[in-house]
Protein backbone atom coordinates (compact mmCIF):
# COMPACT_ATOMS: atom_id res chain seq x y z
CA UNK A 1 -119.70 -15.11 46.43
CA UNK A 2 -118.77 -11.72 45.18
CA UNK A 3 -115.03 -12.12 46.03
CA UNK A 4 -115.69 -15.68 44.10
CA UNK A 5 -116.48 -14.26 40.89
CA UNK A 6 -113.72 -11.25 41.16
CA UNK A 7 -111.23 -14.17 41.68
CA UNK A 8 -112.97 -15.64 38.50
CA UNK A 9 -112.48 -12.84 36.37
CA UNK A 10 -108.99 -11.98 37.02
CA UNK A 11 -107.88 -15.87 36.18
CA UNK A 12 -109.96 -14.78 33.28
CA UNK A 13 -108.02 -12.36 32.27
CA UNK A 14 -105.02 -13.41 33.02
CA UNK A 15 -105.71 -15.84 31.05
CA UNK A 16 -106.97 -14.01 27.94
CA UNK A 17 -103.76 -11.63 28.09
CA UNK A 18 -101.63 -14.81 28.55
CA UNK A 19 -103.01 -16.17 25.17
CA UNK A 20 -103.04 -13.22 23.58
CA UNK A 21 -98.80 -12.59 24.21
CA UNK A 22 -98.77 -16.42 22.30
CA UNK A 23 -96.64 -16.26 18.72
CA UNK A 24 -95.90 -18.56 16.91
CA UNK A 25 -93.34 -17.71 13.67
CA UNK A 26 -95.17 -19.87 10.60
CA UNK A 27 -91.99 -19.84 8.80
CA UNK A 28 -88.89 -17.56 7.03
CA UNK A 29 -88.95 -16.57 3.56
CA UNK A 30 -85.55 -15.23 1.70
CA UNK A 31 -85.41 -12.54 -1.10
CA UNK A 32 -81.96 -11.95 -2.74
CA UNK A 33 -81.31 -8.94 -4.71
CA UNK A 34 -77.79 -8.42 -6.71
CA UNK A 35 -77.11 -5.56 -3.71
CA UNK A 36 -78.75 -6.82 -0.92
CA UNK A 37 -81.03 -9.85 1.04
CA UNK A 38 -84.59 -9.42 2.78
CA UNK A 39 -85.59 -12.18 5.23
CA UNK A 40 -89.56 -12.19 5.69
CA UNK A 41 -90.32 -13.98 9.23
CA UNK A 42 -94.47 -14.98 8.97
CA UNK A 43 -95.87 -14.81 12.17
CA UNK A 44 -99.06 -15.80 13.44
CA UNK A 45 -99.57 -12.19 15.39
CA UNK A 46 -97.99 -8.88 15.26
CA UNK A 47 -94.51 -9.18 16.40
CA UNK A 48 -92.37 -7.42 19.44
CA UNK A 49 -88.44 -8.19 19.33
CA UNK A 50 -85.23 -7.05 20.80
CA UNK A 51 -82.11 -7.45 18.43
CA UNK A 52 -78.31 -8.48 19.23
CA UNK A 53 -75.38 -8.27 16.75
CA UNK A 54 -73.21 -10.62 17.78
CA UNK A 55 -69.97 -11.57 16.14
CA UNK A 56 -67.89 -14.68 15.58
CA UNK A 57 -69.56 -16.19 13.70
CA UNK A 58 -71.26 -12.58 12.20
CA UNK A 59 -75.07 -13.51 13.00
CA UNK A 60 -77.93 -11.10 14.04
CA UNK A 61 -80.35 -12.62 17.48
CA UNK A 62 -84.01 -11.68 17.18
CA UNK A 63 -85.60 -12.14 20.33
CA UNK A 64 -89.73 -12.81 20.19
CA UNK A 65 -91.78 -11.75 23.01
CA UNK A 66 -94.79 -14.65 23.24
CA UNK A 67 -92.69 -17.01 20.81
CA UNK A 68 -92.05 -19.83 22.78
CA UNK A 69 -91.33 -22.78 20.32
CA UNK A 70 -88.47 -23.76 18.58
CA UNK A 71 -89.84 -24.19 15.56
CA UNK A 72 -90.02 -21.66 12.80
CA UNK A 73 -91.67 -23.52 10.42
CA UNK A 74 -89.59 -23.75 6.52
CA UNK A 75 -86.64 -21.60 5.62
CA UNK A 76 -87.57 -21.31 1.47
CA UNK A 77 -85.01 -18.80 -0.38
CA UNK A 78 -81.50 -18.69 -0.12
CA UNK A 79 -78.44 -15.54 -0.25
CA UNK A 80 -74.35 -15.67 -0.30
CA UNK A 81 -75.48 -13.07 2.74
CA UNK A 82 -76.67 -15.89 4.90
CA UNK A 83 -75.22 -19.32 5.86
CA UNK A 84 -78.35 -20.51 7.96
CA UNK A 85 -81.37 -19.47 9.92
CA UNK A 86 -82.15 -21.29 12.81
CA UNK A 87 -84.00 -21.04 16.04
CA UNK A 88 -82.31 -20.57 19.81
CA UNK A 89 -83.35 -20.30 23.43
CA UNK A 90 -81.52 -17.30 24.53
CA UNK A 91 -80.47 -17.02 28.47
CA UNK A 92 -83.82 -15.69 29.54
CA UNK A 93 -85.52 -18.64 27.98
CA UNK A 94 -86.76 -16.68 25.52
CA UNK A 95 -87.15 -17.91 21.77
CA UNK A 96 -85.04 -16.13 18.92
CA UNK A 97 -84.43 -16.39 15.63
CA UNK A 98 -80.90 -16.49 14.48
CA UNK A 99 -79.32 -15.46 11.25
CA UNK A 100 -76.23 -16.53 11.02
CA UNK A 101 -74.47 -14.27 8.27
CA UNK A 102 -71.45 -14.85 5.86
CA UNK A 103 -69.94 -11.46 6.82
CA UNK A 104 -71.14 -8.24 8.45
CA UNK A 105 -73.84 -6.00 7.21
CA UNK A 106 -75.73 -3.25 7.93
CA UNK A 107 -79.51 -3.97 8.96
CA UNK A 108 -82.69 -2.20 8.90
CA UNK A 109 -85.36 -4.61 11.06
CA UNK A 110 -89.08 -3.44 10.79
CA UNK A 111 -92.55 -5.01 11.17
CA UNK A 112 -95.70 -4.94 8.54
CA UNK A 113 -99.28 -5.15 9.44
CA UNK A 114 -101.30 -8.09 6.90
CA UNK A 115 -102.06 -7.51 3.76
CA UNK A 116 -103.31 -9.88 1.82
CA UNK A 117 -102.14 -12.74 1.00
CA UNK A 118 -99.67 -12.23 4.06
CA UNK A 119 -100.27 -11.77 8.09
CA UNK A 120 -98.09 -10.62 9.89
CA UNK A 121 -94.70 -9.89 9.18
CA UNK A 122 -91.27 -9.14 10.75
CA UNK A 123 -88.94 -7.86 7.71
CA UNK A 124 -84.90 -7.99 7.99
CA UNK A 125 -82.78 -6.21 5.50
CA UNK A 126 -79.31 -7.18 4.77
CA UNK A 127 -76.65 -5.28 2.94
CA UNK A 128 -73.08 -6.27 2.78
CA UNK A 129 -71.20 -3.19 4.49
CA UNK A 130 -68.83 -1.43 2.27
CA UNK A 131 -70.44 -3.27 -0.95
CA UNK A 132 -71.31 -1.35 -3.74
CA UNK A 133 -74.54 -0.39 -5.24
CA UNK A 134 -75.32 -2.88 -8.20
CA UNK A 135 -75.72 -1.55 -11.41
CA UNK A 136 -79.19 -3.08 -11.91
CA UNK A 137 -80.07 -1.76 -8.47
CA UNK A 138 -80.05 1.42 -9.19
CA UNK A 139 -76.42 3.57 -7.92
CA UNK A 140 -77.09 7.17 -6.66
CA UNK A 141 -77.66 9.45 -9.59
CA UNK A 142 -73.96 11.48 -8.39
CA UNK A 143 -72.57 8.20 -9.58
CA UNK A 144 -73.74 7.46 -13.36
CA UNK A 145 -70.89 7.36 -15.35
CA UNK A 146 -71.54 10.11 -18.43
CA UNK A 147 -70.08 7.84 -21.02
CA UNK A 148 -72.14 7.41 -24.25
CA UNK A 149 -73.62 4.41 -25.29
CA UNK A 150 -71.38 2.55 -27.82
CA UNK A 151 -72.10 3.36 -31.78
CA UNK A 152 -72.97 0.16 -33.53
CA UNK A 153 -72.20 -0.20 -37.32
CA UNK A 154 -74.29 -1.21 -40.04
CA UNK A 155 -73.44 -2.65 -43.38
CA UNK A 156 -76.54 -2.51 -45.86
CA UNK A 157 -77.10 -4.01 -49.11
CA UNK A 158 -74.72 -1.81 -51.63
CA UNK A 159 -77.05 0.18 -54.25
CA UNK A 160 -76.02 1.36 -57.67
CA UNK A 161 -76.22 4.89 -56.09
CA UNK A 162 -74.43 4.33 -52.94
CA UNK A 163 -70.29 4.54 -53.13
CA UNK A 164 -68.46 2.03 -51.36
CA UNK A 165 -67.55 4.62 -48.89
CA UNK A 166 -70.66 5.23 -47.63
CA UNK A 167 -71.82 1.52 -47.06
CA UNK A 168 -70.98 2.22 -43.46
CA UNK A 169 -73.64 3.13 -41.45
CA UNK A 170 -72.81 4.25 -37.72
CA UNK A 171 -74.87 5.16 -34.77
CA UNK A 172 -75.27 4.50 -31.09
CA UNK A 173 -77.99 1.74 -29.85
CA UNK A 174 -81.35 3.28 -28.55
CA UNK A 175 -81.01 1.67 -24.90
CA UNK A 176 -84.65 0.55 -23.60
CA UNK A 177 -85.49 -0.07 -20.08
CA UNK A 178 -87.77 -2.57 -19.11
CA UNK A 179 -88.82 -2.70 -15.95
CA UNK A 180 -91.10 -6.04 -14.40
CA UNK A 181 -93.19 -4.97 -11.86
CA UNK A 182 -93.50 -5.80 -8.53
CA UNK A 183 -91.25 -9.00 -7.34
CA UNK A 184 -89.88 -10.85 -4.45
CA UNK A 185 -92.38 -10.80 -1.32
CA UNK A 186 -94.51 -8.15 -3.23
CA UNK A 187 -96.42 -10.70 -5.77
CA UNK A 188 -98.13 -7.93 -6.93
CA UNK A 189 -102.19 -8.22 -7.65
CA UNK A 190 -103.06 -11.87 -7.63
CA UNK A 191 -105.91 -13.08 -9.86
CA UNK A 192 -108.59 -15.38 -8.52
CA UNK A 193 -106.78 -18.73 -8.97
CA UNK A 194 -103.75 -17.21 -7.66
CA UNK A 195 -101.54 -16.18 -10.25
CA UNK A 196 -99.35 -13.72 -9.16
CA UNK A 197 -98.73 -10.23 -11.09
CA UNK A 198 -94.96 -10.75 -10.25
CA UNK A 199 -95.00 -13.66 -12.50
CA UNK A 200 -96.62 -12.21 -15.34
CA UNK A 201 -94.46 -8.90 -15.43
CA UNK A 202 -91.52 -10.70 -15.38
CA UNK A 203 -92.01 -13.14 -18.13
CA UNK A 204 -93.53 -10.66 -21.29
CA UNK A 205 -90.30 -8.04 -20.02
CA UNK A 206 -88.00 -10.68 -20.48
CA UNK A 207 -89.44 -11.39 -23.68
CA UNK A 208 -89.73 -8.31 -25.14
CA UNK A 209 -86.19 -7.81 -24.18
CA UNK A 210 -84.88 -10.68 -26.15
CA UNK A 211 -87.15 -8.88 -29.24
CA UNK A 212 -85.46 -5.77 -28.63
CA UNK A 213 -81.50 -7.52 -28.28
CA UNK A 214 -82.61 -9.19 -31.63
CA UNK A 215 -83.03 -5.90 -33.89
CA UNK A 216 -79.98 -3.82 -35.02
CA UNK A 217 -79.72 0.06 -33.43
CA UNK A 218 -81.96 -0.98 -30.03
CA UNK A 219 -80.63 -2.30 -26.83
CA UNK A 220 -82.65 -3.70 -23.81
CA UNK A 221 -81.98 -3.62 -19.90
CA UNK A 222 -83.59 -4.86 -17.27
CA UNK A 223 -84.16 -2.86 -13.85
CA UNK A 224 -84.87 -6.80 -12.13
CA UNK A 225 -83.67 -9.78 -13.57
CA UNK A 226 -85.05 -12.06 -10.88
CA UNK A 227 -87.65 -12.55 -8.59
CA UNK A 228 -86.16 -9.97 -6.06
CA UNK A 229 -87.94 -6.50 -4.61
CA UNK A 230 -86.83 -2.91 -6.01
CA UNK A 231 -88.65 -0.01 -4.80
CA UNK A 232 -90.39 1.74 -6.93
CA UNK A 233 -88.70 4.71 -7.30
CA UNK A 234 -85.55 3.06 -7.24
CA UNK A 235 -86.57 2.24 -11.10
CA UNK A 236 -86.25 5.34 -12.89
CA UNK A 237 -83.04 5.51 -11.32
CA UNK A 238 -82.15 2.83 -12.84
CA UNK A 239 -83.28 3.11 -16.23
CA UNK A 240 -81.30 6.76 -15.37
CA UNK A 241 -78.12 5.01 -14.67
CA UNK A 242 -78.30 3.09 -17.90
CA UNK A 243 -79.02 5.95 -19.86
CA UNK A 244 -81.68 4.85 -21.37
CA UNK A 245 -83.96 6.81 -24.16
CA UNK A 246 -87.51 5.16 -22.73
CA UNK A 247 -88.53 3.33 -19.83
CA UNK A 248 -91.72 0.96 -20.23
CA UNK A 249 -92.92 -0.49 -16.88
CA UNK A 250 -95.09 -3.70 -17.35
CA UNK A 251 -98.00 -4.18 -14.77
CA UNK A 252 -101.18 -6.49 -14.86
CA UNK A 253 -103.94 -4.35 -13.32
CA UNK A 254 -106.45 -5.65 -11.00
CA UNK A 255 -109.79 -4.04 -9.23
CA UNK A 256 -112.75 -5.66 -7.24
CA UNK A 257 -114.82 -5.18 -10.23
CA UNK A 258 -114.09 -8.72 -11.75
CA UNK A 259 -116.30 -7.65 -14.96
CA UNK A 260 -113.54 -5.26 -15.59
CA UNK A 261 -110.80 -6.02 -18.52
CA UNK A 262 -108.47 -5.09 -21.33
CA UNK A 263 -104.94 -3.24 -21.72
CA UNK A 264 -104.51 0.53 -20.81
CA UNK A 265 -101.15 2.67 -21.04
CA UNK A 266 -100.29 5.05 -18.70
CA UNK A 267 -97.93 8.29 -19.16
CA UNK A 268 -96.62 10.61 -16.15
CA UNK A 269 -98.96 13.41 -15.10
CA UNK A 270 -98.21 16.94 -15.49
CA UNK A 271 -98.39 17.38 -11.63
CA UNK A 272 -96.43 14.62 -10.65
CA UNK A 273 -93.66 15.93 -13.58
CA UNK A 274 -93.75 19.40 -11.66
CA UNK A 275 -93.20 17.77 -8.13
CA UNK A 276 -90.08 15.81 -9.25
CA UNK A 277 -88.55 19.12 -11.13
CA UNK A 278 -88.80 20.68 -8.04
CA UNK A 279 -87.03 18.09 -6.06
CA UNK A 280 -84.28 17.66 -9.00
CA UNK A 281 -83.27 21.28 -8.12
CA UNK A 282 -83.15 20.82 -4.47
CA UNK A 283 -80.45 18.23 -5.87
CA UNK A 284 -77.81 20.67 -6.62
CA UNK A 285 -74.92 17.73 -6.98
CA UNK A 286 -77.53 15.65 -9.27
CA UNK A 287 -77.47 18.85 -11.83
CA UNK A 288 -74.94 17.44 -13.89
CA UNK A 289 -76.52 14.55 -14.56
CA UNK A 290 -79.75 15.61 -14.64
CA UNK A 291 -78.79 18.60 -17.27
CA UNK A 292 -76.50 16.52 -19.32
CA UNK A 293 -73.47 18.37 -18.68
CA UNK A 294 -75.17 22.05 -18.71
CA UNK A 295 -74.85 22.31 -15.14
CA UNK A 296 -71.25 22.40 -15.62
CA UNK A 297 -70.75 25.60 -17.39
CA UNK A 298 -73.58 27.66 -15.22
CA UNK A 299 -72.98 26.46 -11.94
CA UNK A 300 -71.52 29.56 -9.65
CA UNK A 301 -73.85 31.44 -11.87
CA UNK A 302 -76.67 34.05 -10.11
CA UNK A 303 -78.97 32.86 -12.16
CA UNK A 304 -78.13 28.43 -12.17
CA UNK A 305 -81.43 28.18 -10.78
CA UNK A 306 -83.40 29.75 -13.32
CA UNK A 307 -81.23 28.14 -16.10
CA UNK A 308 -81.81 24.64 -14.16
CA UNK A 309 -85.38 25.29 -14.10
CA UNK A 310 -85.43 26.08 -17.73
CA UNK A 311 -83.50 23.58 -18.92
CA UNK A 312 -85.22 20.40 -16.76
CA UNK A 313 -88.57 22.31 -17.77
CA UNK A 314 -87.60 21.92 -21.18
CA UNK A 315 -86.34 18.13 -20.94
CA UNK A 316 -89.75 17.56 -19.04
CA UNK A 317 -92.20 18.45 -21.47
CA UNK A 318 -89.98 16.36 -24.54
CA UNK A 319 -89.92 12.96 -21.86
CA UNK A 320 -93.61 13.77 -22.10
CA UNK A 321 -94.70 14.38 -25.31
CA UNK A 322 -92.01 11.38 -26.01
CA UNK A 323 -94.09 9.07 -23.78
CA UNK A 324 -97.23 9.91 -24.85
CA UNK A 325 -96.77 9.53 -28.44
CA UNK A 326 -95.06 6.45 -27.55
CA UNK A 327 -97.90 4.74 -25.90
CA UNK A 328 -100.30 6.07 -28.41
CA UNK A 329 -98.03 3.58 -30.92
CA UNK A 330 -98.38 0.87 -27.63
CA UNK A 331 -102.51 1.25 -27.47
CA UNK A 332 -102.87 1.27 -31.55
CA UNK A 333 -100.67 -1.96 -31.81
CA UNK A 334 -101.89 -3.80 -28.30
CA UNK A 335 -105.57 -3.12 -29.96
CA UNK A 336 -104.60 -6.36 -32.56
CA UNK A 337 -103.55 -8.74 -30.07
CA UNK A 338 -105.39 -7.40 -26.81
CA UNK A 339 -108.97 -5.65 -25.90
CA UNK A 340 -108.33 -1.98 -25.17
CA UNK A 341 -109.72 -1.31 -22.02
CA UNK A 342 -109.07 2.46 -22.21
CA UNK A 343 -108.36 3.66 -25.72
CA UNK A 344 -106.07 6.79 -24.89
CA UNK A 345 -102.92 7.01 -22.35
CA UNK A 346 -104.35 7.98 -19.41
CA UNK A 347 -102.29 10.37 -16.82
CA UNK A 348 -101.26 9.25 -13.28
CA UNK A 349 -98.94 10.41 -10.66
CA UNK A 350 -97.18 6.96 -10.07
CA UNK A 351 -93.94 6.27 -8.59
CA UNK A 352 -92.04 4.25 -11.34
CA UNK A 353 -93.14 7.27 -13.89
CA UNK A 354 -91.51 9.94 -11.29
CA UNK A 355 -88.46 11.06 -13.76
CA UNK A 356 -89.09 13.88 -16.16
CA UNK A 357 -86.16 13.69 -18.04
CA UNK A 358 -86.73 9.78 -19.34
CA UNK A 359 -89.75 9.63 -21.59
CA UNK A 360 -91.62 6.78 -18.97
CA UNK A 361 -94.76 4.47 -19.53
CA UNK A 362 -96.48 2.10 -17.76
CA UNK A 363 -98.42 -0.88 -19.50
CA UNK A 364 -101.23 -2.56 -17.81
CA UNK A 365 -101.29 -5.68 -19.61
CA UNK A 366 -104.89 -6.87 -18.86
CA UNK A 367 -106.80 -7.30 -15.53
CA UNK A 368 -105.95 -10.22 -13.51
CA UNK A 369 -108.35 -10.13 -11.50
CA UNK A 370 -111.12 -10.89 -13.78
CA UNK A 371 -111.40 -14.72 -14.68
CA UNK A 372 -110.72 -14.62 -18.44
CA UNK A 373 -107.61 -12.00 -18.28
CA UNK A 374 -106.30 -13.90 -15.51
CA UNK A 375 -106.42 -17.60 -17.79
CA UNK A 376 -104.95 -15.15 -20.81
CA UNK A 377 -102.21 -13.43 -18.71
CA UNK A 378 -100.83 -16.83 -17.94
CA UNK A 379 -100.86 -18.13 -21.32
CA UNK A 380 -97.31 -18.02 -22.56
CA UNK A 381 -98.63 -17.70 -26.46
CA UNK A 382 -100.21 -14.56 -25.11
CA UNK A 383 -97.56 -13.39 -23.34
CA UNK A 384 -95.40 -13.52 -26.31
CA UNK A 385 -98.03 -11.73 -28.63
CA UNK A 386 -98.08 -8.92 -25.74
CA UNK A 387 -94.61 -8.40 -26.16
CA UNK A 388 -94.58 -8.90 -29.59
CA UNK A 389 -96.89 -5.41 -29.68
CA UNK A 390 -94.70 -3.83 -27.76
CA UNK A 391 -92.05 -4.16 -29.71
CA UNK A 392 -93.55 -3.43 -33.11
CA UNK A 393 -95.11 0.27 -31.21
CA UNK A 394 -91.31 0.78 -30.14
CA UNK A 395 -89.51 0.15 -32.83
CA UNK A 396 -91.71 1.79 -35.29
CA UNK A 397 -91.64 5.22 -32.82
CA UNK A 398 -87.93 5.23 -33.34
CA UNK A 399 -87.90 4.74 -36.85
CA UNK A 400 -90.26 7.75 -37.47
CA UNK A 401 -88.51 10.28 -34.46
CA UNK A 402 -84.87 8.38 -34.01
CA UNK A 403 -82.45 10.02 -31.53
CA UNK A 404 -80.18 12.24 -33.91
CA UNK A 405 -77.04 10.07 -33.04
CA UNK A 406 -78.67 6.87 -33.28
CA UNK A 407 -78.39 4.29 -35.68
CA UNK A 408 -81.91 4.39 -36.58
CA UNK A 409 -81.02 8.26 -37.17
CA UNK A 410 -78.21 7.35 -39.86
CA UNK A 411 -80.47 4.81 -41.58
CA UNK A 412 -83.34 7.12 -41.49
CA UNK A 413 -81.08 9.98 -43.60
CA UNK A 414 -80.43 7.46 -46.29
CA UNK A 415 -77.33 5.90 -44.69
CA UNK A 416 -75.36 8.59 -44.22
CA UNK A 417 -73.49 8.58 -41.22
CA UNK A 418 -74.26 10.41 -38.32
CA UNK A 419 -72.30 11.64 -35.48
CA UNK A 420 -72.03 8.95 -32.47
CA UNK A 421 -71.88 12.31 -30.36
CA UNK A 422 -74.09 14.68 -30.70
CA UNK A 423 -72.54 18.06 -31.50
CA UNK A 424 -72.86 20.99 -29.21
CA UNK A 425 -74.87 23.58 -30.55
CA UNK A 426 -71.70 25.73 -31.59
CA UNK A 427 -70.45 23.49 -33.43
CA UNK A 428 -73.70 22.27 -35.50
CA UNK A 429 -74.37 26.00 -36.30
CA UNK A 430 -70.57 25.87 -37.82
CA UNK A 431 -71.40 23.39 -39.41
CA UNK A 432 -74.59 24.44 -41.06
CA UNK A 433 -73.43 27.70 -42.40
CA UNK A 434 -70.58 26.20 -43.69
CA UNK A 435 -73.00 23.94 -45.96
CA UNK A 436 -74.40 26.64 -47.86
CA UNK A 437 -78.20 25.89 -47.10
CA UNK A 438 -80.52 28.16 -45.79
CA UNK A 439 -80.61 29.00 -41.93
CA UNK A 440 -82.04 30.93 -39.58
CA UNK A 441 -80.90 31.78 -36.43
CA UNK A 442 -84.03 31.64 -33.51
CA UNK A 443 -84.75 34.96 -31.81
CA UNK A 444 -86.94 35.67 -28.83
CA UNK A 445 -90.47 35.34 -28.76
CA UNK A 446 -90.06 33.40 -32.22
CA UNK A 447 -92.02 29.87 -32.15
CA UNK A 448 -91.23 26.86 -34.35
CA UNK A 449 -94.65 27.46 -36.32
CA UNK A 450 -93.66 31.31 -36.83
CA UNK A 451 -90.33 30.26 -38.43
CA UNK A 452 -91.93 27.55 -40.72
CA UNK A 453 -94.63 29.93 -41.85
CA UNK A 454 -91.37 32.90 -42.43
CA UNK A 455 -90.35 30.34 -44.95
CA UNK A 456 -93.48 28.77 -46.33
CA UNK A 457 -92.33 25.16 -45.09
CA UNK A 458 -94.36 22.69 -42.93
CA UNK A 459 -93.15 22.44 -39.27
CA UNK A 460 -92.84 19.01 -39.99
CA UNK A 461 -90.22 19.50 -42.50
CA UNK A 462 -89.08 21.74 -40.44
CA UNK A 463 -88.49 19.53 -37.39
CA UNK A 464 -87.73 16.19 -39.69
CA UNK A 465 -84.62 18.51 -41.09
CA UNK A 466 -83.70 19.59 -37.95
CA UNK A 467 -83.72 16.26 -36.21
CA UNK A 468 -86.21 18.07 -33.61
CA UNK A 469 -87.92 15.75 -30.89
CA UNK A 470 -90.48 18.55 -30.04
CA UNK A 471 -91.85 21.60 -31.09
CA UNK A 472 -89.70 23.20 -28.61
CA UNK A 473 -86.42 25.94 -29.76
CA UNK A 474 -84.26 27.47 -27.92
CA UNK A 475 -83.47 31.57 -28.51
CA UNK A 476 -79.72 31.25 -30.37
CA UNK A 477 -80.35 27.83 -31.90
CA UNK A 478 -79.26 27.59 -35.56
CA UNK A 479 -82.31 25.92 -37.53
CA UNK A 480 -81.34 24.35 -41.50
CA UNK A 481 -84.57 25.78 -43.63
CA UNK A 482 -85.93 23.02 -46.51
């Protein structure tokens, strides 16, 4: 009896392990990305595979331990990368999944665990070998090209006071990015009748976009332009790589508290700002592009790293007091069209607000997961007023602290015409002695306050004469007195 029931047990388990090695693939999803393709195999347990690359035709050969079917359920999605996906019985009667490609790439094959509203997952990575990084995708920072933005002309309405001469109003665009969170297989938060954040994100950007393409002197891109996965911190490269004077991330938050709702702006953390400074200098062939040139004329230098430090230190605290005044502007005008869930930016140390030297913020836009937010989110009349807030808050920023070579900067000073270029500091203070106003030449230990109150001016005059973004001078900088 006893050998009975030992007999028993192992069929049992045999049994049990047998059923537990079952997979079954549920079916193949297909991301493409301007740069590259991910394939998503759904599976009903976690996977175990062996790959081949195989060649004429180019196709990669996933084997499946415990997969014994040939079906792989639908193949949704499609890529120039891949012709067809299919499934094969492979000499040791073992099931795989076949991608048969358009030409060779290079692969990166890795498993995720479930997370909701996926199970398992098998993820396949395509890039085309020897293609180049996309421009929206974010190229290495070693590889932005350092030309300026274009200067756009303006003709205003002709005054009685204004010569014919100096109808002309020149300056570069202020380039926006606009970056849609989330996309692809990452959908994001999804609200309670399963609206996707994705979805959201990626109709207000596109909308405030057009907004920002329709007015004179700004100039939108987008870091996505589909429904295709960027990391995150492939974003502020991108926004880097376009040169671009703010990035605004749009989000649609979500938390188990479904009671929970409104807007809220978020700005980079001082900590976070810190960590990425520290990682820019570690990037000794980013420094030109990260310093704007600088790095040019002190690299070899015993002291670059101090100068680096300085100068990204410098950059970092203008990105922030940039973005936080900027989504100050974002909370006051989302408080018409929107309720405020938090009423001042709040700080965090997120990924896609990692780049000190672009003024970054990210805009929740509401909660989806509450019930109400969720019906709002998806309302396209919404959506548009969203955007429509977003646009006002940017463009009026600009028009009170304009880039010096913008063309909001030329209309600003009465239409004069500014420099598309911004001159080097030699030059300016050249320039400003030669005009016969008052200057003053910064020494150390001076502040911007201690110079205003030397002169009895304001250090808002001070900085609206000076063009200054900050409070921030530099020891040898030339400053034009009121």
């Amino acid at each position: 009896m006893r050998q009975i029931v030992r007999v028993f047990s192992l069929m049992l388990l045999l049994l049990c392990s047998h059923s537990w090695a079952v997979n079954t693939v549920k079916g193949v999803r297909i991301w493409h990305a301007p740069d590259n393709t991910r394939l998503v195999l759904d599976l009903a347990n976690a996977p175990s595979h062996k790959v081949k690359r195989l060649s004429n035709p180019t196709r990669l050969e996933i084997e499946l331990a415990g997969v014994n079917s040939l079906n792989i359920g639908a193949v949704t999605g499609d890529s120039p990368l891949v012709k067809r996906v299919y499934a094969s019985r492979t000499p040791s009667a073992a099931t795989a999944v076949v991608i048969e490609l358009s030409f060779p790439v290079s692969d990166s094959i890795f498993s995720l665990p479930p997370s909701p509203p996926y199970g398992h997952r098998l993820v396949v990575d395509l890039k085309a070998q020897g293609a180049a990084t996309s421009a929206s995708q974010g190229a290495p920072v070693s590889s932005i090209s350092t030309t300026k933005p274009a200067a756009v002309v303006s003709q205003p309405a002709q005054t009685s006071s204004q010569s014919a001469t100096s109808s002309r109003v020149t300056g570069r665009d202020i380039i926006i990015a606009i970056d849609a969170g989330h996309g692809g297989q990452d959908p994001g938060a999804v609200g309670p009748k399963g609206t996707h954040e994705k979805v959201i994100t990626q109709s207000v950007s596109r909308q405030l976009a057009e907004m920002i393409n329709k007015q004179p002197g700004l100039k939108a891109v987008l870091t996505r332009t589909g429904d295709y996965y960027i990391h995150p911190n492939k974003r502020p490269e991108i926004a880097r790589q376009k040169q671009a004077d703010l990035l605004i991330s749009i989000h649609a938050d979500a938390v188990q508290n479904r009671n929970a709702h409104g807007a809220s702006v978020w700005v980079l953390s001082m900590r976070r700002a810190t960590t990425e400074v520290g990682r820019m200098l570690e990037q000794t062939e980013q420094h030109s592009e990260l310093l704007g040139g600088v790095a040019e004329v002190i690299k070899d230098s015993a002291n670059e790293r101090y100068l680096a430090q300085t100068v990204l230190d410098l950059s970092m605290n203008h990105s922030m007091v940039t973005g936080f005044e900027v989504a100050k502007e974002v909370l006051r005008e989302m408080s018409t069209v929107a309720h405020l869930h938090k009423k001042e930016p709040q700080a965090a140390s997120l990924a896609v607000l990692k780049a000190p030297d672009i003024p970054s913020i990210l805009v929740e836009t509401g909660f989806i997961s509450n019930y109400n937010e969720e019906r709002l989110l998806k309302d396209p009349n919404h959506q548009h007023k969203l955007a429509q807030a977003i646009f006002r808050a940017v463009k009026g920023y600009f028009e009170k602290s304009p880039p010096a070579d913008s063309l909001f900067a030329a209309h600003k000073n009465n239409g004069r015409s500014v420099p598309a270029v911004m001159p080097t500091a030699q030059n300016r203070a050249t320039a400003v002695a030669s005009s016969g106003n008052r200057t003053h030449k910064v020494k150390r230990g001076e502040s911007l306050s201690r110079v205003a109150k030397q002169y009895g001016v304001s250090m808002a005059e001070l900085r609206r004469h000076n063009n200054l973004k900050s409070d921030n001078i530099l020891i040898g900088q030339v400053l034009r007195i009121p």
